[in-house]
Protein backbone atom coordinates (compact mmCIF):
# COMPACT_ATOMS: atom_id res chain seq x y z
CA UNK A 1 93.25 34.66 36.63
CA UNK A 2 96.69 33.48 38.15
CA UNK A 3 97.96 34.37 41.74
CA UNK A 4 101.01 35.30 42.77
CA UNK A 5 102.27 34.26 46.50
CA UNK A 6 103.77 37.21 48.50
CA UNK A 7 106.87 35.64 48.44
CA UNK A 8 107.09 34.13 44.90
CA UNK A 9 110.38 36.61 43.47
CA UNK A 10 113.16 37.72 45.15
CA UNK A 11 113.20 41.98 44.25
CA UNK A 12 115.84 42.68 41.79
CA UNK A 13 115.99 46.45 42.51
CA UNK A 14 116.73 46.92 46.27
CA UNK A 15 114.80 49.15 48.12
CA UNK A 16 116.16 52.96 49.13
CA UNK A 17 115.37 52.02 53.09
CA UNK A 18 113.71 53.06 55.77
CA UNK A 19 115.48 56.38 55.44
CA UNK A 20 113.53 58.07 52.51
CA UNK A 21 112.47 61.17 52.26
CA UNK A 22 109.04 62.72 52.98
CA UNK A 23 106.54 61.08 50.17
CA UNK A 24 105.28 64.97 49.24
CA UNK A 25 108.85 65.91 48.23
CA UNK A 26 109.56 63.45 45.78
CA UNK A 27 105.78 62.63 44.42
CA UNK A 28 105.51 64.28 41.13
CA UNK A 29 102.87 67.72 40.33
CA UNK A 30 99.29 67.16 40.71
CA UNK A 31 99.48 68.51 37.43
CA UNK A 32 101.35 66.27 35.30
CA UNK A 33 99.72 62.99 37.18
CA UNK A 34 96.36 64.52 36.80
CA UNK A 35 97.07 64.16 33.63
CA UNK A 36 98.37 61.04 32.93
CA UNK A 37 95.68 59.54 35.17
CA UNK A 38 93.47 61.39 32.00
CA UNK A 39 95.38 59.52 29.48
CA UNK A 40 95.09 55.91 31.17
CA UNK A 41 91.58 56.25 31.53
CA UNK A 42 91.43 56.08 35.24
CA UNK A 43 88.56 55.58 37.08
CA UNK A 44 89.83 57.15 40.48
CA UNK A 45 91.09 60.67 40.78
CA UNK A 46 93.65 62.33 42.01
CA UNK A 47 92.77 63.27 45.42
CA UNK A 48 91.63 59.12 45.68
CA UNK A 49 94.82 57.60 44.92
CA UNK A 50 97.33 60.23 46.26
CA UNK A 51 96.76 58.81 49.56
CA UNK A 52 97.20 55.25 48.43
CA UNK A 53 100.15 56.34 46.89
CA UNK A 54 101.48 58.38 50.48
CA UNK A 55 100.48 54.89 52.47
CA UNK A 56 101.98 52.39 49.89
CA UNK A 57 105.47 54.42 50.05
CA UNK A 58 105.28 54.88 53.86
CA UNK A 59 104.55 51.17 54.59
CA UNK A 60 106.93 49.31 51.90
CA UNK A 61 109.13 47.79 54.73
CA UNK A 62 105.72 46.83 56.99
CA UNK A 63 104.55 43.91 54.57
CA UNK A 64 101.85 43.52 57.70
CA UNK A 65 100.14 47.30 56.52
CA UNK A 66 99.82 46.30 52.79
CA UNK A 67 96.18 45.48 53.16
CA UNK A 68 95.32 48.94 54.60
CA UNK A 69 97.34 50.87 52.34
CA UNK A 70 95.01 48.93 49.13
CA UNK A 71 91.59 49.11 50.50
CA UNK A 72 89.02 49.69 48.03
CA UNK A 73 91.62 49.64 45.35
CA UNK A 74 91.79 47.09 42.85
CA UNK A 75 94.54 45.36 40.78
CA UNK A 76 93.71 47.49 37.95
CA UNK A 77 93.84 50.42 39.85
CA UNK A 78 97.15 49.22 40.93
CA UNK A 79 98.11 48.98 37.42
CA UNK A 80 97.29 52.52 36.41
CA UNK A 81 99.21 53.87 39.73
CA UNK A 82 102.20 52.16 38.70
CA UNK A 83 101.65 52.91 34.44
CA UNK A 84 101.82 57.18 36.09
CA UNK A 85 104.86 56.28 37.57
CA UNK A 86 106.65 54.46 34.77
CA UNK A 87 105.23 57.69 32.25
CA UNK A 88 106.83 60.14 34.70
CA UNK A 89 110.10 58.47 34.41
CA UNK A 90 109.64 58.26 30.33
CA UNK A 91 108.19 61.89 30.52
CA UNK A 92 110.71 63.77 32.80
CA UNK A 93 113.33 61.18 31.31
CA UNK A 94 115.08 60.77 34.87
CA UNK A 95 114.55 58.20 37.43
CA UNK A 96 114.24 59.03 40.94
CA UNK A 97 115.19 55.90 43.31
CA UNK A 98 112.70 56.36 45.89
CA UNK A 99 109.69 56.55 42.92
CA UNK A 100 111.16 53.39 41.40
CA UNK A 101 111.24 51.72 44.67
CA UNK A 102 107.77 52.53 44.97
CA UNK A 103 106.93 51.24 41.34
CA UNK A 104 108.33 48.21 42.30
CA UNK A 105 106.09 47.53 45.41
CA UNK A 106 103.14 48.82 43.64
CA UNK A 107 103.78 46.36 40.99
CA UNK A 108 104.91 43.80 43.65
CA UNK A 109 100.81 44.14 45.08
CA UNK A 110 99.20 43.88 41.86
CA UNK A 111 100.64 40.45 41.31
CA UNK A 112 99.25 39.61 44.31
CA UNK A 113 95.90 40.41 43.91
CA UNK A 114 95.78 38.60 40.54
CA UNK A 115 96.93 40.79 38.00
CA UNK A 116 98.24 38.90 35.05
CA UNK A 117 100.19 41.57 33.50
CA UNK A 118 101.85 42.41 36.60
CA UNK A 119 101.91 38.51 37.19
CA UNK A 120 103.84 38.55 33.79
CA UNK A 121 106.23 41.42 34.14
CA UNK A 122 107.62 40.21 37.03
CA UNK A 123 108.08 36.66 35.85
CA UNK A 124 109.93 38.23 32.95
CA UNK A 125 112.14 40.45 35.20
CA UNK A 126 113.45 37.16 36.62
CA UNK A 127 113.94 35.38 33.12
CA UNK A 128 115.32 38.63 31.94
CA UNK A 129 118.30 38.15 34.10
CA UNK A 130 118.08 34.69 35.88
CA UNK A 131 121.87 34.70 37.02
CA UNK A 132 120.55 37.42 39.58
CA UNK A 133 117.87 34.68 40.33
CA UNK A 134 117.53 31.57 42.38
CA UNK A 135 116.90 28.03 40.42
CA UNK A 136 113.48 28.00 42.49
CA UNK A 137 112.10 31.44 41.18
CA UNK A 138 113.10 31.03 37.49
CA UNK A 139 111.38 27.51 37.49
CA UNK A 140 108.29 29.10 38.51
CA UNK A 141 108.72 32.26 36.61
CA UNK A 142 108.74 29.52 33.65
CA UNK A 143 105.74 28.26 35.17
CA UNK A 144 103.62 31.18 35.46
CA UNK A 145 104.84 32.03 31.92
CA UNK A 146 103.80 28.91 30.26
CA UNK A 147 100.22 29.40 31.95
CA UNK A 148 99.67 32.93 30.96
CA UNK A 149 100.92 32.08 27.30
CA UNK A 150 98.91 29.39 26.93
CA UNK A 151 95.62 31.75 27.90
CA UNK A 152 97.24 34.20 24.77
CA UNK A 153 97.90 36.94 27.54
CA UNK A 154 98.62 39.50 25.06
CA UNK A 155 101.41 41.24 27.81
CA UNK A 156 103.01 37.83 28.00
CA UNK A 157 103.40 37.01 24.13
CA UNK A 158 104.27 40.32 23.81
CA UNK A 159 107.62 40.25 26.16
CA UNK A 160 108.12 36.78 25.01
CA UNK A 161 109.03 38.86 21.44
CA UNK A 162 111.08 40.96 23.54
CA UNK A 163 113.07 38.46 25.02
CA UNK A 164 113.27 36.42 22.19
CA UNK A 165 115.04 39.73 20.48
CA UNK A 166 117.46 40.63 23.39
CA UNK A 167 118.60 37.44 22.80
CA UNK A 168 119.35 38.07 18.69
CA UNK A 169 116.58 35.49 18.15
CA UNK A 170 114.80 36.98 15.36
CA UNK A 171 112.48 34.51 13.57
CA UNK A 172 111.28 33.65 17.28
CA UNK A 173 110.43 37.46 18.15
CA UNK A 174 108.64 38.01 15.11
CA UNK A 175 106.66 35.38 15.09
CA UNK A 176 105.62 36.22 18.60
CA UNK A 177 105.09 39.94 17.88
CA UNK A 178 102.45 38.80 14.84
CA UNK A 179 100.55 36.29 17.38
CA UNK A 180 100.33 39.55 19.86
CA UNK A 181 99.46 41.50 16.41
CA UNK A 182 96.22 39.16 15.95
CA UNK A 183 95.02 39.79 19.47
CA UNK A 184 95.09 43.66 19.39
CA UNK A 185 96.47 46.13 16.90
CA UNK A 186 95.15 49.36 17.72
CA UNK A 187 96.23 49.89 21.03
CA UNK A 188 99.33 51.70 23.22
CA UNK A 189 101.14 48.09 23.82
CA UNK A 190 100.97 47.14 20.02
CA UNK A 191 102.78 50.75 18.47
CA UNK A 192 105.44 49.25 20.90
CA UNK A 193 105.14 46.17 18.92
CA UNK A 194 105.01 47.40 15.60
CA UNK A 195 108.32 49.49 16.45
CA UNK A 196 110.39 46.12 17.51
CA UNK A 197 108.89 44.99 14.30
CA UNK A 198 110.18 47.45 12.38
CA UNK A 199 113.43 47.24 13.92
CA UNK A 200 113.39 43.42 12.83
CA UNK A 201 112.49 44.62 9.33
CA UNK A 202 115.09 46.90 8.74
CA UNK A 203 117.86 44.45 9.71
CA UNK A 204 116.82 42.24 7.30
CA UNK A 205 116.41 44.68 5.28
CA UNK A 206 112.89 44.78 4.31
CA UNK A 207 112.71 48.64 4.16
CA UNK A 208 108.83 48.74 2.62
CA UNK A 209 107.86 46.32 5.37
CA UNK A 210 109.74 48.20 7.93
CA UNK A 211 108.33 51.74 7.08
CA UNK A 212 104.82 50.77 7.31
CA UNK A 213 105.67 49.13 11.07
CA UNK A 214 107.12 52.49 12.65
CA UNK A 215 104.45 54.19 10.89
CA UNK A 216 101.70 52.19 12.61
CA UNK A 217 104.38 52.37 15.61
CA UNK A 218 104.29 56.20 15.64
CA UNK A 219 100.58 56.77 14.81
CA UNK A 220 99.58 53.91 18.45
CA UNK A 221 102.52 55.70 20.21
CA UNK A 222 103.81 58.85 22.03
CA UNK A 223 106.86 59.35 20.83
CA UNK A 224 109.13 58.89 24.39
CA UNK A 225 108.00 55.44 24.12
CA UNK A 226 108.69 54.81 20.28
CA UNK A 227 111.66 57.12 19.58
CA UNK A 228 113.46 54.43 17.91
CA UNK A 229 110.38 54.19 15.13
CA UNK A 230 111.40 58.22 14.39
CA UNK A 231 115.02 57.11 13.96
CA UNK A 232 114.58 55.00 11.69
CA UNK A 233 111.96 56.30 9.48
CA UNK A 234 114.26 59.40 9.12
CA UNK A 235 117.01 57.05 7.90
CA UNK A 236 114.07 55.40 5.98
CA UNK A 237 113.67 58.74 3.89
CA UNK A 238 117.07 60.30 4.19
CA UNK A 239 117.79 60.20 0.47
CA UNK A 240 114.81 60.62 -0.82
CA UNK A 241 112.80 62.90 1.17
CA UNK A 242 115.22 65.02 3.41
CA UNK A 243 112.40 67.41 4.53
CA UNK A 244 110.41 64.39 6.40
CA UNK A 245 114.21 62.54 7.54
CA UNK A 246 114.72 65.92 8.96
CA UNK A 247 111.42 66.31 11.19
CA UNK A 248 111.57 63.10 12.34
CA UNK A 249 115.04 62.53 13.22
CA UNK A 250 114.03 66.31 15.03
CA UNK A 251 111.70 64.34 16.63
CA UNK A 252 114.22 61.77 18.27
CA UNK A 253 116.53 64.83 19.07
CA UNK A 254 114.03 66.39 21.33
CA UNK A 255 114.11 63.06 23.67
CA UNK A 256 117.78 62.87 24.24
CA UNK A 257 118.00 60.49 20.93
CA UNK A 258 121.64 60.36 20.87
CA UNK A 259 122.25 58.86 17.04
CA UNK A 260 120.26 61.46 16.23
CA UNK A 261 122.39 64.35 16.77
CA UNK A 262 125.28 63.08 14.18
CA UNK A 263 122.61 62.21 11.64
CA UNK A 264 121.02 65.68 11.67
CA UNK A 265 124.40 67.57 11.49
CA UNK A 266 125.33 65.52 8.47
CA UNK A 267 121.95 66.11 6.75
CA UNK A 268 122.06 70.10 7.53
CA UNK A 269 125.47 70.19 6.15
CA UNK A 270 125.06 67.72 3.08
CA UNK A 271 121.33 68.25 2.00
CA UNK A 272 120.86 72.04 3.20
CA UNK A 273 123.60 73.60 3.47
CA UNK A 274 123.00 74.84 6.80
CA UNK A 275 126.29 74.72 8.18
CA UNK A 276 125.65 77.04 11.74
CA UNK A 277 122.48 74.63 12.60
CA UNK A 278 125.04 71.85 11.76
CA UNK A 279 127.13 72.67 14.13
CA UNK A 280 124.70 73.37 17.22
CA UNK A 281 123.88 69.07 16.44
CA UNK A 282 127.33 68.42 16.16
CA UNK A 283 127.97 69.94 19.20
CA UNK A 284 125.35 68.22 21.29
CA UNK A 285 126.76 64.98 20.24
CA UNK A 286 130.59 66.26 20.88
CA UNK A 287 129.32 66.83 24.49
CA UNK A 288 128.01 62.78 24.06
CA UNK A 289 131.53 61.98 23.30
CA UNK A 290 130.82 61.21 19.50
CA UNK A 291 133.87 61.28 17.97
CA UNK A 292 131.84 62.16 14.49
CA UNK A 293 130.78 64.70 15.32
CA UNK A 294 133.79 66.00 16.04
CA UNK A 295 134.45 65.39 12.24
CA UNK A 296 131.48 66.93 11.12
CA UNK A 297 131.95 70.20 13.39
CA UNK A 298 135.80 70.46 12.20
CA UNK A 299 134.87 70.22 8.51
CA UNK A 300 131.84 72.81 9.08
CA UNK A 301 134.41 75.26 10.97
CA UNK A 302 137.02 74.98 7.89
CA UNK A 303 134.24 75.97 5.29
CA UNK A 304 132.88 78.76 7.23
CA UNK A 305 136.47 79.86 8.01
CA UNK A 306 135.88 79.87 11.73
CA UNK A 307 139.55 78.96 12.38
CA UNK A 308 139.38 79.30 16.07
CA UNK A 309 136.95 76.67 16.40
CA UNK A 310 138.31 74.06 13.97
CA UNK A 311 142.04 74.66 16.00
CA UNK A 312 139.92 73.57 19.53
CA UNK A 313 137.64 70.85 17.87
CA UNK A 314 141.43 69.24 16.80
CA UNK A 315 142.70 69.28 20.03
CA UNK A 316 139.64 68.41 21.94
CA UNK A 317 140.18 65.27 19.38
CA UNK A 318 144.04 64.53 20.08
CA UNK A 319 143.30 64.63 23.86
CA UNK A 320 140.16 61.98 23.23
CA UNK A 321 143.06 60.44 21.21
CA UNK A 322 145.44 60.73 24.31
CA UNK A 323 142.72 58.75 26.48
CA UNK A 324 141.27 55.81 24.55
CA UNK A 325 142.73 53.27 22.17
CA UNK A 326 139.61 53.60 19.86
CA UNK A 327 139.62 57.13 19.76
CA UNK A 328 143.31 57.23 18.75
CA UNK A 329 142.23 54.77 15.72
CA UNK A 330 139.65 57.08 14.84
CA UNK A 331 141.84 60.59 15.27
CA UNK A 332 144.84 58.60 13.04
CA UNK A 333 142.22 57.70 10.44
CA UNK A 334 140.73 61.23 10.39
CA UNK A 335 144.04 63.25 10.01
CA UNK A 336 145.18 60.82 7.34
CA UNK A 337 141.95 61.60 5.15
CA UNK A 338 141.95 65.90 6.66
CA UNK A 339 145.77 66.89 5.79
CA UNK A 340 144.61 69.05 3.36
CA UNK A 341 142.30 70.74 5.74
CA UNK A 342 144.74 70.60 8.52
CA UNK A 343 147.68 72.10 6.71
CA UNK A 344 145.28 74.71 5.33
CA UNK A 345 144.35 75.38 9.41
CA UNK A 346 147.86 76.31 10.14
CA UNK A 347 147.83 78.80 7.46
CA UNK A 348 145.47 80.80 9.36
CA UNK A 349 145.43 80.58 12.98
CA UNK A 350 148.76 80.70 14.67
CA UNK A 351 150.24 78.28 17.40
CA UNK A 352 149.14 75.33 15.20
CA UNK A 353 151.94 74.92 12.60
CA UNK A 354 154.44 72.61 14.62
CA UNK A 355 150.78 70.74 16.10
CA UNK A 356 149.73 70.13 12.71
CA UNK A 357 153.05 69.00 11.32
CA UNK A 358 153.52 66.27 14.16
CA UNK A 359 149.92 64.83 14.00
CA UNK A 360 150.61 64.63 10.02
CA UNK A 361 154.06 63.13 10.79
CA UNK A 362 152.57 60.71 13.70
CA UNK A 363 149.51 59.15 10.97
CA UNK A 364 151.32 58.77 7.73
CA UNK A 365 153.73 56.08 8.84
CA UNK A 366 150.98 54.44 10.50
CA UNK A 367 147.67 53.08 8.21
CA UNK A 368 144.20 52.79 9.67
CA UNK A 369 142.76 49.77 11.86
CA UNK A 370 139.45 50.91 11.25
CA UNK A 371 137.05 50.85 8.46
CA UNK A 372 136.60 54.32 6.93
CA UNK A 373 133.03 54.84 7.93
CA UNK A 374 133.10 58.52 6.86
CA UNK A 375 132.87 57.94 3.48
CA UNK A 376 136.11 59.80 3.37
């Protein structure tokens, strides 16, 4: 097992301060951490760590009361405290400062008392942005990296695929991902691995090969930790089974998925014919700023008649126009292909006529600069 030095990284997050607030207002239920502490197998309860917790968060400026605050505890207990913190932030999908400051230090102690997972995460945070970094800690980030790959630490080979990937290098993150793949595929870390896998896949595109990875991603996984595997399986079966592209994209809705929202509209309005549910997606992804779903909730307002709301969905578009260069593209492209629909607008709802007339006027001297990526 390596060792980390109390000193060895310089913290890339800086800490709230001394002036936090009280540990019991910002420490999550008993509820929901009684039960994540459930689902990581812990072998302390609440009521044992809560106060490791309380003296950990209390004493994060004293370095000199870190051996008090982890008596009896271990480094894999130290692991699990800080896995119920990261879940919380995936669960509650928000991250509160003072609970990521206290991640961090948690982490921080388990790489000094000889975790190798914690050893390797934050040896990757350094490589992961080494500008932010002194020459001396990347060198022996490096170092500690080399060490822990060459005892196949299944954490380490595993973020070696990640970082191979952030940085576009494919054949390299694959090949990494299938080395962690031989050491353990049946556990939480490898659905995350089958999911970048799957993402590699369906660039290529291997589409069998890349179905079969989110679906071994989804089945290892809860799905706020492989959303992206739902994503893409329900572009996976878009055409040819809506029903499942529908549930799953559903799926990556429900956790904020923002692609999603665009994708389901389209597929309630094209496959189903459920123009009213594709508005309510449209309109979670106009609040996103998407400008097509602004499309899609125009065109659904024109077939269902619903003048009033196609007339503010086109000027909620000319003002995103007004603001940003690539919105104006986009607006000039969509009222070149929607004159039709536009001059049938002014037909029935009034104060739009002499609108309409000027944004046809403004787009038909002036072609597109963008692809058409409507399929219009």
């Amino acid at each position: 097992m390596l060792k980390v030095v109390p000193r060895t990284f310089s913290r890339l997050l800086n800490t709230v301060g001394s002036k936090r607030p009280p540990f019991y207002e910002v420490f999550p239920q008993k509820k929901m951490v009684n039960r994540l502490l459930f689902e990581l197998d812990s072998r302390l309860s609440f009521a044992k760590l809560y106060p490791v917790y309380e003296n950990i968060y209390n004493t994060m400026d004293n370095p000199s009361s870190k051996e008090v605050a982890t008596t009896n505890i271990t480094a894999l207990d130290m692991m699990t405290m800080k896995k119920v913190l990261e879940k919380v932030r995936h669960r509650t999908k928000s991250v509160n400062k003072n609970l990521l400051a206290l991640e961090n230090e948690i982490l921080d102690r388990a790489a000094e008392m000889g975790d190798n997972d914690a050893i390797s995460l934050l040896a990757y945070n350094v490589l992961k942005a080494p500008e932010k970094n002194t020459n001396e800690d990347v060198k022996y980030a490096k170092k500690l990296i080399k060490e822990l790959y060459e005892l196949k630490h299944p954490l380490t080979i595993k973020l070696a695929g990640d970082l191979a990937l952030k940085k576009k290098d494919y054949t390299n993150a694959e090949r990494y991902y299938k080395e962690f793949i031989a050491l353990e595929d049946d556990t939480f870390l490898a659905g995350e691995v089958y999911q970048q896998l799957g993402i590699i896949y369906f660039g290529v595109p291997e589409v069998a090969k890349a179905e079969q990875s989110f679906l071994k991603s989804i089945k290892l996984c809860p799905i706020e930790f492989v959303v992206h595997s739902y994503f893409y399986l329900g572009q996976i079966y878009m055409n040819s089974e809506p029903l499942k592209a529908r549930s799953l994209m559903e799926g990556a809705a429900t956790e904020g998925f923002r692609e999603s929202f665009k994708t389901l509209g389209f597929l309630e309005m094209h496959y189903f014919g459920e123009l009213h549910k594709a508005m309510e997606w449209f309109k979670l992804g106009m609040e996103l700023f998407e400008f097509e779903c602004f499309i899609g909730y125009f065109d659904c307002s024109i077939k269902l008649k619903e003048w009033g709301k196609a007339k503010k969905c086109l000027k909620s578009m000319k003002l995103l126009a007004d603001s940003n260069q690539v919105y104006e593209s986009l607006f000039k492209e969509f009222v070149n292909s929607r004159s039709d629909r536009i001059k049938k607008l002014e037909r029935y709802s009034t104060n739009i006529v002499a609108d309409s007339q000027q944004l046809l006027k403004s787009a038909a001297y002036q072609a597109p600069t963008q692809e058409n990526t409507w399929n219009l």
